[in-house]
PDB file of N, CA and C in Angstrom:
ATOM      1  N   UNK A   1      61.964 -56.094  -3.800  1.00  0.00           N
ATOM      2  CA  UNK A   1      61.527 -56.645  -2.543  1.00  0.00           C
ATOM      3  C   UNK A   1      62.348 -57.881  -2.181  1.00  0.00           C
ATOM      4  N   UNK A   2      62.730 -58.455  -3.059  1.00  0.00           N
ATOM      5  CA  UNK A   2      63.394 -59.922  -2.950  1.00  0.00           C
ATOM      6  C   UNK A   2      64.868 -59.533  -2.475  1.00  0.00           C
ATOM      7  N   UNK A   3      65.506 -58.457  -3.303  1.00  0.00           N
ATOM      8  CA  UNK A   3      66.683 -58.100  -2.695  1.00  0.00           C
ATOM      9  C   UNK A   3      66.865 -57.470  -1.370  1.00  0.00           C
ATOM     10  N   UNK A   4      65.805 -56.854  -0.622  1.00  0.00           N
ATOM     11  CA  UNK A   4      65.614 -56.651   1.050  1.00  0.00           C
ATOM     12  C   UNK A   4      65.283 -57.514   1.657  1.00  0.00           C
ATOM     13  N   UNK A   5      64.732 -58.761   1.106  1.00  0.00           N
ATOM     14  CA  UNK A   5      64.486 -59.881   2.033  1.00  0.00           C
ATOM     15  C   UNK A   5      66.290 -60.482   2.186  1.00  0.00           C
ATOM     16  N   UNK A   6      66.678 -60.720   1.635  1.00  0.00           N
ATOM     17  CA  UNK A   6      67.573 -60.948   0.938  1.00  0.00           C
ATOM     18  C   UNK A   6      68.797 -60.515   2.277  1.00  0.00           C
ATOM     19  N   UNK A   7      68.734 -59.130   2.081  1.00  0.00           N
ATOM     20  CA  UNK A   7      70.062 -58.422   2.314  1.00  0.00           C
ATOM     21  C   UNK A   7      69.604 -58.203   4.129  1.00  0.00           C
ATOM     22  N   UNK A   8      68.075 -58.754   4.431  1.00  0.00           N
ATOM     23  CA  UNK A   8      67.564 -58.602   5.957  1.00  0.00           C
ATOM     24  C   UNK A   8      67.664 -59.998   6.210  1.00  0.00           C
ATOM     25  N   UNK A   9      67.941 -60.584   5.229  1.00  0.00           N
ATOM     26  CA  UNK A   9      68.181 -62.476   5.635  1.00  0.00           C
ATOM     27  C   UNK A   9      69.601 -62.810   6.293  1.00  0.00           C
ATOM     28  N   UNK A  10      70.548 -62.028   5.914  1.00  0.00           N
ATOM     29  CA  UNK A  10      72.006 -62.187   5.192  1.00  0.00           C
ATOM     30  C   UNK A  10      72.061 -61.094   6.689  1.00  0.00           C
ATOM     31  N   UNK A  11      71.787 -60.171   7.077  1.00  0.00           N
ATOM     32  CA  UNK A  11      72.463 -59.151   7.616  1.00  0.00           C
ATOM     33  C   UNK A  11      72.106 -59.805   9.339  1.00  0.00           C
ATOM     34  N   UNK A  12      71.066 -60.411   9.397  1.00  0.00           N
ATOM     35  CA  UNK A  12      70.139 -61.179  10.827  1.00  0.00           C
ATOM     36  C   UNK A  12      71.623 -62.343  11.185  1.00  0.00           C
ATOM     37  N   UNK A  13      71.979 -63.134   9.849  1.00  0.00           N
ATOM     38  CA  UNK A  13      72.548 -64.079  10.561  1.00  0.00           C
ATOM     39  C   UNK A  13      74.371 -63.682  10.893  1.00  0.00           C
ATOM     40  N   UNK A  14      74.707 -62.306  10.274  1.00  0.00           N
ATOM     41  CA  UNK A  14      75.330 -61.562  10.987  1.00  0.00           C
ATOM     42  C   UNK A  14      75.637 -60.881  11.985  1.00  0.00           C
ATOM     43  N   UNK A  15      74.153 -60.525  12.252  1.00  0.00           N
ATOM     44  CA  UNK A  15      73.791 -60.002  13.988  1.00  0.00           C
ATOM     45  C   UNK A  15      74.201 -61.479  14.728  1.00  0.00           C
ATOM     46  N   UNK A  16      73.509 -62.312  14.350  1.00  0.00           N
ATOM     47  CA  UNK A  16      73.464 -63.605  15.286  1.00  0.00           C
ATOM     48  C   UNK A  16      74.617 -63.612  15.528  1.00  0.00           C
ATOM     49  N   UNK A  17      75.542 -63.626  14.705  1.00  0.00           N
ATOM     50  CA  UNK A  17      76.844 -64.415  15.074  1.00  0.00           C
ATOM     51  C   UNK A  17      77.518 -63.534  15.963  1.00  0.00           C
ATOM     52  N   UNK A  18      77.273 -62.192  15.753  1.00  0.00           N
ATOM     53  CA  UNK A  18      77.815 -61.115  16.474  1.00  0.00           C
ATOM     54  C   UNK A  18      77.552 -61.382  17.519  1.00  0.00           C
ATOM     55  N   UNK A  19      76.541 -61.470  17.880  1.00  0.00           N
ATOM     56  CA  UNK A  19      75.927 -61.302  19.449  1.00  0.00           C
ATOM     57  C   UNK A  19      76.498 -62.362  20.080  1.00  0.00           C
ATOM     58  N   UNK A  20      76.874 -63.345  19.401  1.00  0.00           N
ATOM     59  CA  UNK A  20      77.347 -64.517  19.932  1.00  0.00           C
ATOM     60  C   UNK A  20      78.645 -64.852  20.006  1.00  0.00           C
ATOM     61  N   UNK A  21      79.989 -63.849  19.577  1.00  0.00           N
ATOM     62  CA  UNK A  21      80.803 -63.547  19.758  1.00  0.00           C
ATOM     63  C   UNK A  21      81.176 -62.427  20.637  1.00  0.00           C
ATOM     64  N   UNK A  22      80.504 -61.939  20.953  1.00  0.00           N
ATOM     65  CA  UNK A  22      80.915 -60.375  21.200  1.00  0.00           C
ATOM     66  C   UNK A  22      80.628 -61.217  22.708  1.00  0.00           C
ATOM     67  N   UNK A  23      78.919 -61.360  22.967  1.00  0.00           N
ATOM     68  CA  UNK A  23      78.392 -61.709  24.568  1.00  0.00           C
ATOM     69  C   UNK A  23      79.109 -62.886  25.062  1.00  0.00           C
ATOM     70  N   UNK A  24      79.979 -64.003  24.024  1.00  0.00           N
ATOM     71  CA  UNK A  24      80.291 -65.071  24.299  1.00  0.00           C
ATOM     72  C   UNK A  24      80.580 -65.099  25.985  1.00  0.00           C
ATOM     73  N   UNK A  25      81.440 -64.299  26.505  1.00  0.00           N
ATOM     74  CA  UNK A  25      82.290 -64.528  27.676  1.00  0.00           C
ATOM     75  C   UNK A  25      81.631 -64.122  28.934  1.00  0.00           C
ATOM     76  N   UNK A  26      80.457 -63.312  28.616  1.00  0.00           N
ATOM     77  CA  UNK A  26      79.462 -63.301  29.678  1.00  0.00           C
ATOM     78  C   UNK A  26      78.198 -64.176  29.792  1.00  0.00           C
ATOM     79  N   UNK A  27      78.025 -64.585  28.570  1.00  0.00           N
ATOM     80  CA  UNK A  27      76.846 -65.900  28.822  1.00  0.00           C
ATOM     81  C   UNK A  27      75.291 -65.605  28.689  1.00  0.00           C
ATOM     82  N   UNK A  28      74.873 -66.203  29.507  1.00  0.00           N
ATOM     83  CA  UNK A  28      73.705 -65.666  30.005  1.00  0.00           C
ATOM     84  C   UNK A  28      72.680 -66.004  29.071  1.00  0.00           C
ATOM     85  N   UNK A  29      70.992 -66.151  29.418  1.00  0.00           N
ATOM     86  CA  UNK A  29      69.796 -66.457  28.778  1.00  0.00           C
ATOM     87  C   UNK A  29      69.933 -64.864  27.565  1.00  0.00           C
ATOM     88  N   UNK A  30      70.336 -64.003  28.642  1.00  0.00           N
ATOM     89  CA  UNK A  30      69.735 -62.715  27.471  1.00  0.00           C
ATOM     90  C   UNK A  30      70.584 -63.065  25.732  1.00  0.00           C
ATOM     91  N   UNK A  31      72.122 -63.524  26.119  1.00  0.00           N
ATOM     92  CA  UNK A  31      72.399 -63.370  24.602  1.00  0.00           C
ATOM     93  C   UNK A  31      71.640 -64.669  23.818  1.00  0.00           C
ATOM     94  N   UNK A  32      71.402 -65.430  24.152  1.00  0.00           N
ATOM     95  CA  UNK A  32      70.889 -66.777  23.650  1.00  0.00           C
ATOM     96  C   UNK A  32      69.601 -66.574  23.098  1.00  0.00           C
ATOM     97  N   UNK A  33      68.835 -65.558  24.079  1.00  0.00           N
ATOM     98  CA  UNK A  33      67.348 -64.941  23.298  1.00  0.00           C
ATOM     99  C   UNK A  33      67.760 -64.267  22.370  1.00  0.00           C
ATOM    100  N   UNK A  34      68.975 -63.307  22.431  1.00  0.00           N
ATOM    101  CA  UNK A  34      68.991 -62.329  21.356  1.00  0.00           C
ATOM    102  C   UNK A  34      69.015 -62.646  20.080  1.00  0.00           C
ATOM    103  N   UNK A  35      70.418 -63.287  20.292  1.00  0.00           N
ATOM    104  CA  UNK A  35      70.929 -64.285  19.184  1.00  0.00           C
ATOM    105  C   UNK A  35      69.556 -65.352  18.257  1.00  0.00           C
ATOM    106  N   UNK A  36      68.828 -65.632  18.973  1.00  0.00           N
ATOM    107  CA  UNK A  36      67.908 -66.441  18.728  1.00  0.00           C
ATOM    108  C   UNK A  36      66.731 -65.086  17.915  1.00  0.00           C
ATOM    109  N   UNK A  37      66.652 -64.545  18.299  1.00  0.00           N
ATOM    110  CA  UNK A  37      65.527 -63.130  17.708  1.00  0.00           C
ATOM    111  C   UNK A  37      66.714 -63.188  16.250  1.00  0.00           C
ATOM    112  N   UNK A  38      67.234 -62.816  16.093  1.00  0.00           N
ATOM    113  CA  UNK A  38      68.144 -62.487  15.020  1.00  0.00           C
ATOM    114  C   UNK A  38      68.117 -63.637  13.727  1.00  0.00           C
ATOM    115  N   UNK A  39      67.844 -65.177  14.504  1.00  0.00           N
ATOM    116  CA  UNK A  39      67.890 -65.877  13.474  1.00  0.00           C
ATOM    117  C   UNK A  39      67.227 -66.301  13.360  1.00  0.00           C
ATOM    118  N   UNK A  40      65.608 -66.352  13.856  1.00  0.00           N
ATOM    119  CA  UNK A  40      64.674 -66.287  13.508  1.00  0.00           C
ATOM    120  C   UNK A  40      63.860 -65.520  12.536  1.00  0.00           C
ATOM    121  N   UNK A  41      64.145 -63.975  12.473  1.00  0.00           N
ATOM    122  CA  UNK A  41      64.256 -63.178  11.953  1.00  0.00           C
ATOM    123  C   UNK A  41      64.902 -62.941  10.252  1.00  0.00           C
ATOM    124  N   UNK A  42      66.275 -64.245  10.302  1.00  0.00           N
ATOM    125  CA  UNK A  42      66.875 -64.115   9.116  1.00  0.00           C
ATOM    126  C   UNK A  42      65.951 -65.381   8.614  1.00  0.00           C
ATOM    127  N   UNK A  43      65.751 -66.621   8.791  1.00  0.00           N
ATOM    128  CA  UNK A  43      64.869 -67.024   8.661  1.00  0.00           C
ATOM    129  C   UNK A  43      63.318 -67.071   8.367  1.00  0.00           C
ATOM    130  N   UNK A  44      62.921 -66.225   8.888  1.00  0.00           N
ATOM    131  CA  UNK A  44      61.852 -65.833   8.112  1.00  0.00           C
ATOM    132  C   UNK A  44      61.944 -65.264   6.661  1.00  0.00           C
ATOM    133  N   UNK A  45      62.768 -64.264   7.100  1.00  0.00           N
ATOM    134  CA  UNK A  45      63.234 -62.969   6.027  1.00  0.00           C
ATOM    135  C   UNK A  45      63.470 -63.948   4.608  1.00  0.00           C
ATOM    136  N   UNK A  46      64.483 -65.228   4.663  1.00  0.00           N
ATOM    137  CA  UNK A  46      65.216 -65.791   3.601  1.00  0.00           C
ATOM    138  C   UNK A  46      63.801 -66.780   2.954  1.00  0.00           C
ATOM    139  N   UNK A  47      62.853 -67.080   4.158  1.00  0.00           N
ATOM    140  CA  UNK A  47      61.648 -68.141   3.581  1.00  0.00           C
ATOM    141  C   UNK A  47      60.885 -66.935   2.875  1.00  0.00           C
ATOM    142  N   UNK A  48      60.016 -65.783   3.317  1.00  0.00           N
ATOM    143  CA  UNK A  48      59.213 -65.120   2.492  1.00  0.00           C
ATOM    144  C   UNK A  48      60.289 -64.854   0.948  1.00  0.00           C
ATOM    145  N   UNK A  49      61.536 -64.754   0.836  1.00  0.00           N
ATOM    146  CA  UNK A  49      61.859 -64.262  -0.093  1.00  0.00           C
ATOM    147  C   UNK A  49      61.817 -65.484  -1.255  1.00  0.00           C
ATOM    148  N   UNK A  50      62.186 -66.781  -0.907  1.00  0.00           N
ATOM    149  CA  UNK A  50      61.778 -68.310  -1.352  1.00  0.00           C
ATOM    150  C   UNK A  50      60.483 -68.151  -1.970  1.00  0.00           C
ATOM    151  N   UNK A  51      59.507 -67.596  -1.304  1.00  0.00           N
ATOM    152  CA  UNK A  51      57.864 -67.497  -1.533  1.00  0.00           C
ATOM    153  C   UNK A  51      57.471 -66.719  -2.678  1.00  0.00           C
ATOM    154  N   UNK A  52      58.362 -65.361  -2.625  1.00  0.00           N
ATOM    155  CA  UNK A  52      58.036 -64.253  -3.625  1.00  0.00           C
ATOM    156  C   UNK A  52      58.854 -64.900  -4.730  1.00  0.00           C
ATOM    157  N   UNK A  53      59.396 -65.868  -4.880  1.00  0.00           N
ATOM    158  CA  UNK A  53      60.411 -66.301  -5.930  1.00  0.00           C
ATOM    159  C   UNK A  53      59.565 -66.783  -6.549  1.00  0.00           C
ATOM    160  N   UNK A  54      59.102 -67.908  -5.790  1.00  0.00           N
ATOM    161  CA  UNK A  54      58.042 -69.334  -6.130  1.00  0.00           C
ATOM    162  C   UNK A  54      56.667 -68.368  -7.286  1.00  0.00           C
ATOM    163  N   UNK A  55      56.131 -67.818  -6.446  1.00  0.00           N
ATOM    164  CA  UNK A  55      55.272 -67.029  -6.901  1.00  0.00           C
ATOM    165  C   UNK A  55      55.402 -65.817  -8.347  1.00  0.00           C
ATOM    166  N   UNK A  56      56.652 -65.479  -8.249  1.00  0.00           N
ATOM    167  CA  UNK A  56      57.222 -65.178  -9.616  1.00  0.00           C
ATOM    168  C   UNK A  56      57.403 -66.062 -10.775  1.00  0.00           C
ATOM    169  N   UNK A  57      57.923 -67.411 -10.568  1.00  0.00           N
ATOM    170  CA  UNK A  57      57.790 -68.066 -11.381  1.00  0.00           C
ATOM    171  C   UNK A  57      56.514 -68.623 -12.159  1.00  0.00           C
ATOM    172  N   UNK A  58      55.539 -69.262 -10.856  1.00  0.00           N
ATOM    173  CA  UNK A  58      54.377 -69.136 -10.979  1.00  0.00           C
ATOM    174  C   UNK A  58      53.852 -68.173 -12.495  1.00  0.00           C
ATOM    175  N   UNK A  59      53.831 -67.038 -11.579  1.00  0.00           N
ATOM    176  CA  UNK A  59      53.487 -65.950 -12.885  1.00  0.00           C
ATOM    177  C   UNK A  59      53.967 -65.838 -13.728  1.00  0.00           C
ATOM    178  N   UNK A  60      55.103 -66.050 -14.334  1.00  0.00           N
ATOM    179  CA  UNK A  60      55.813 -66.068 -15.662  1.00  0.00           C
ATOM    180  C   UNK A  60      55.661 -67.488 -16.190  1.00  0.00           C
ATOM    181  N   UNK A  61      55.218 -68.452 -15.630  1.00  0.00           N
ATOM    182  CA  UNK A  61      55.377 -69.500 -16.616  1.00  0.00           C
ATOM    183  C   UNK A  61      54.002 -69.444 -17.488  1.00  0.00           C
ATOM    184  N   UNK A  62      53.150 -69.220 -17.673  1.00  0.00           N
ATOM    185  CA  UNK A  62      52.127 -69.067 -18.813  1.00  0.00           C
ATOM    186  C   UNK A  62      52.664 -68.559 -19.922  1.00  0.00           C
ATOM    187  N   UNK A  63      53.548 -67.024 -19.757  1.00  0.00           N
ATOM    188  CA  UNK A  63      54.150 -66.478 -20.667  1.00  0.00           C
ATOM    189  C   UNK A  63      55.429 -67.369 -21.117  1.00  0.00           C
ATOM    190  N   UNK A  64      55.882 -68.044 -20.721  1.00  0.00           N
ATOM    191  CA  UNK A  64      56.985 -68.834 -21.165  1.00  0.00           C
ATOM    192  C   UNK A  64      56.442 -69.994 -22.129  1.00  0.00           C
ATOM    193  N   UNK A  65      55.288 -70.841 -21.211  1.00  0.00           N
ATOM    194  CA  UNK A  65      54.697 -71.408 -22.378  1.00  0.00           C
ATOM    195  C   UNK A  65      54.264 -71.188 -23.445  1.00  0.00           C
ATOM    196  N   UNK A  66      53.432 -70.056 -23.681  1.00  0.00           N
ATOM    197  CA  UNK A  66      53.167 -69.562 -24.659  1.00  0.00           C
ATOM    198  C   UNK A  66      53.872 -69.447 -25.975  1.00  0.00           C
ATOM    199  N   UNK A  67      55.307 -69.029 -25.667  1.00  0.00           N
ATOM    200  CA  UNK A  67      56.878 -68.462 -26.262  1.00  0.00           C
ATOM    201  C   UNK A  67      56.895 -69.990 -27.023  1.00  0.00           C
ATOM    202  N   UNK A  68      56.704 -71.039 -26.414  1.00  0.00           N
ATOM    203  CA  UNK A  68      57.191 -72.313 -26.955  1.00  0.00           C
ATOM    204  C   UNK A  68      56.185 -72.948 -27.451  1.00  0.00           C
ATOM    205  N   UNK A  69      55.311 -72.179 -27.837  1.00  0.00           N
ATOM    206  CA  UNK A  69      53.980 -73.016 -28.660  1.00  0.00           C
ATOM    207  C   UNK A  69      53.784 -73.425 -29.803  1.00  0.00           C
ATOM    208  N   UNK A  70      53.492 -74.226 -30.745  1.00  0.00           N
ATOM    209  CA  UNK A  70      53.234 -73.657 -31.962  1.00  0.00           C
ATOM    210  C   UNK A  70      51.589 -73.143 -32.147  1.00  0.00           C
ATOM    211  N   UNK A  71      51.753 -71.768 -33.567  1.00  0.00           N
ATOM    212  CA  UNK A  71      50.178 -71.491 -33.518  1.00  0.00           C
ATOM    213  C   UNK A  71      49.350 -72.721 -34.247  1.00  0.00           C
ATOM    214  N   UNK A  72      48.235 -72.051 -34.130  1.00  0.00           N
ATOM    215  CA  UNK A  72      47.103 -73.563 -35.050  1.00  0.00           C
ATOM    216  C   UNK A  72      47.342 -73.385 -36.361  1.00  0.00           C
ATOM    217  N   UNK A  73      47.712 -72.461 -36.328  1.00  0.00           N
ATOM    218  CA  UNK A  73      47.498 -71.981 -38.160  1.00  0.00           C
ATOM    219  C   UNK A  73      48.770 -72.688 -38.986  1.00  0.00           C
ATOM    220  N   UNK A  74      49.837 -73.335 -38.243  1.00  0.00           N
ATOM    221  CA  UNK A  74      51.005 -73.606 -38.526  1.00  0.00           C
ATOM    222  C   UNK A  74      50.812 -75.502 -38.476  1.00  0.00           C
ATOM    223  N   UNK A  75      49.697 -75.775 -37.842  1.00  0.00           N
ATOM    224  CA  UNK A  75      49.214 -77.472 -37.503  1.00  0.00           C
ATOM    225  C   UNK A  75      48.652 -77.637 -38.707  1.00  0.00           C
ATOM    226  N   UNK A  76      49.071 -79.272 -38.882  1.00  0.00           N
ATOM    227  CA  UNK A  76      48.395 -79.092 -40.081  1.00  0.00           C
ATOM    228  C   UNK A  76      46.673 -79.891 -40.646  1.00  0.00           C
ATOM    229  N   UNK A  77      46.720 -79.951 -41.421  1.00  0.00           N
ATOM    230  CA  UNK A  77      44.688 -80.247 -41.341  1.00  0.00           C
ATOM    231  C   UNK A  77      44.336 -81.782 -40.646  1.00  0.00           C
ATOM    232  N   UNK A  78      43.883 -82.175 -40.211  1.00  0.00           N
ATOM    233  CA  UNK A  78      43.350 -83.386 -39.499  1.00  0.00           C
ATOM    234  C   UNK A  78      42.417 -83.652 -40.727  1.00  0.00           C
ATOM    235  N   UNK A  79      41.875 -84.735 -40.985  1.00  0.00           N
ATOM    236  CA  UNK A  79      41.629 -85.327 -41.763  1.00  0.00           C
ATOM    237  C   UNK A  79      40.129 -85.759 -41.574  1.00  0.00           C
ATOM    238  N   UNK A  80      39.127 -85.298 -42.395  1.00  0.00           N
ATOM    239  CA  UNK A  80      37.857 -85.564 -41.355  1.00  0.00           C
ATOM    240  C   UNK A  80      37.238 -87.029 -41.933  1.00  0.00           C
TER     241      UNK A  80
END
């Protein structure tokens, strides 16, 4: 999923630029909306994929801590 956000993040701000080369010489509100849909679009696309990252890590760090623990059985006696 991260690699379609990804490759719909990456491919939007390609449209943008397109549209904005290609329409350059005619102008106009329409390419400026377009262009603007496109990088809004990659923008979003590149923040949800930020999110699903965040949230991956999230979830793996318990298991990471864990990895770096020592057990109790390895502590040694406290002294009563």
């Amino acid at each position: 999923m991260r690699a379609f956000l990804i490759a719909v993040g990456v491919l939007s701000w390609v449209m943008a630029l397109a549209v904005m080369v290609i329409f350059a010489a005619s102008g106009g509100v329409l390419t400026a909306i377009a262009s603007g849909i496109f990088a809004v679009v990659a923008v979003v696309a590149l923040g949800c994929e930020r999110i699903i990252k965040t949230l991956e890590d999230i979830r793996d760090a318990p298991a990471r801590a864990r990895l770096n623990t020592v057990p109790i059985s390895a502590l040694p006696a406290a002294p009563l």
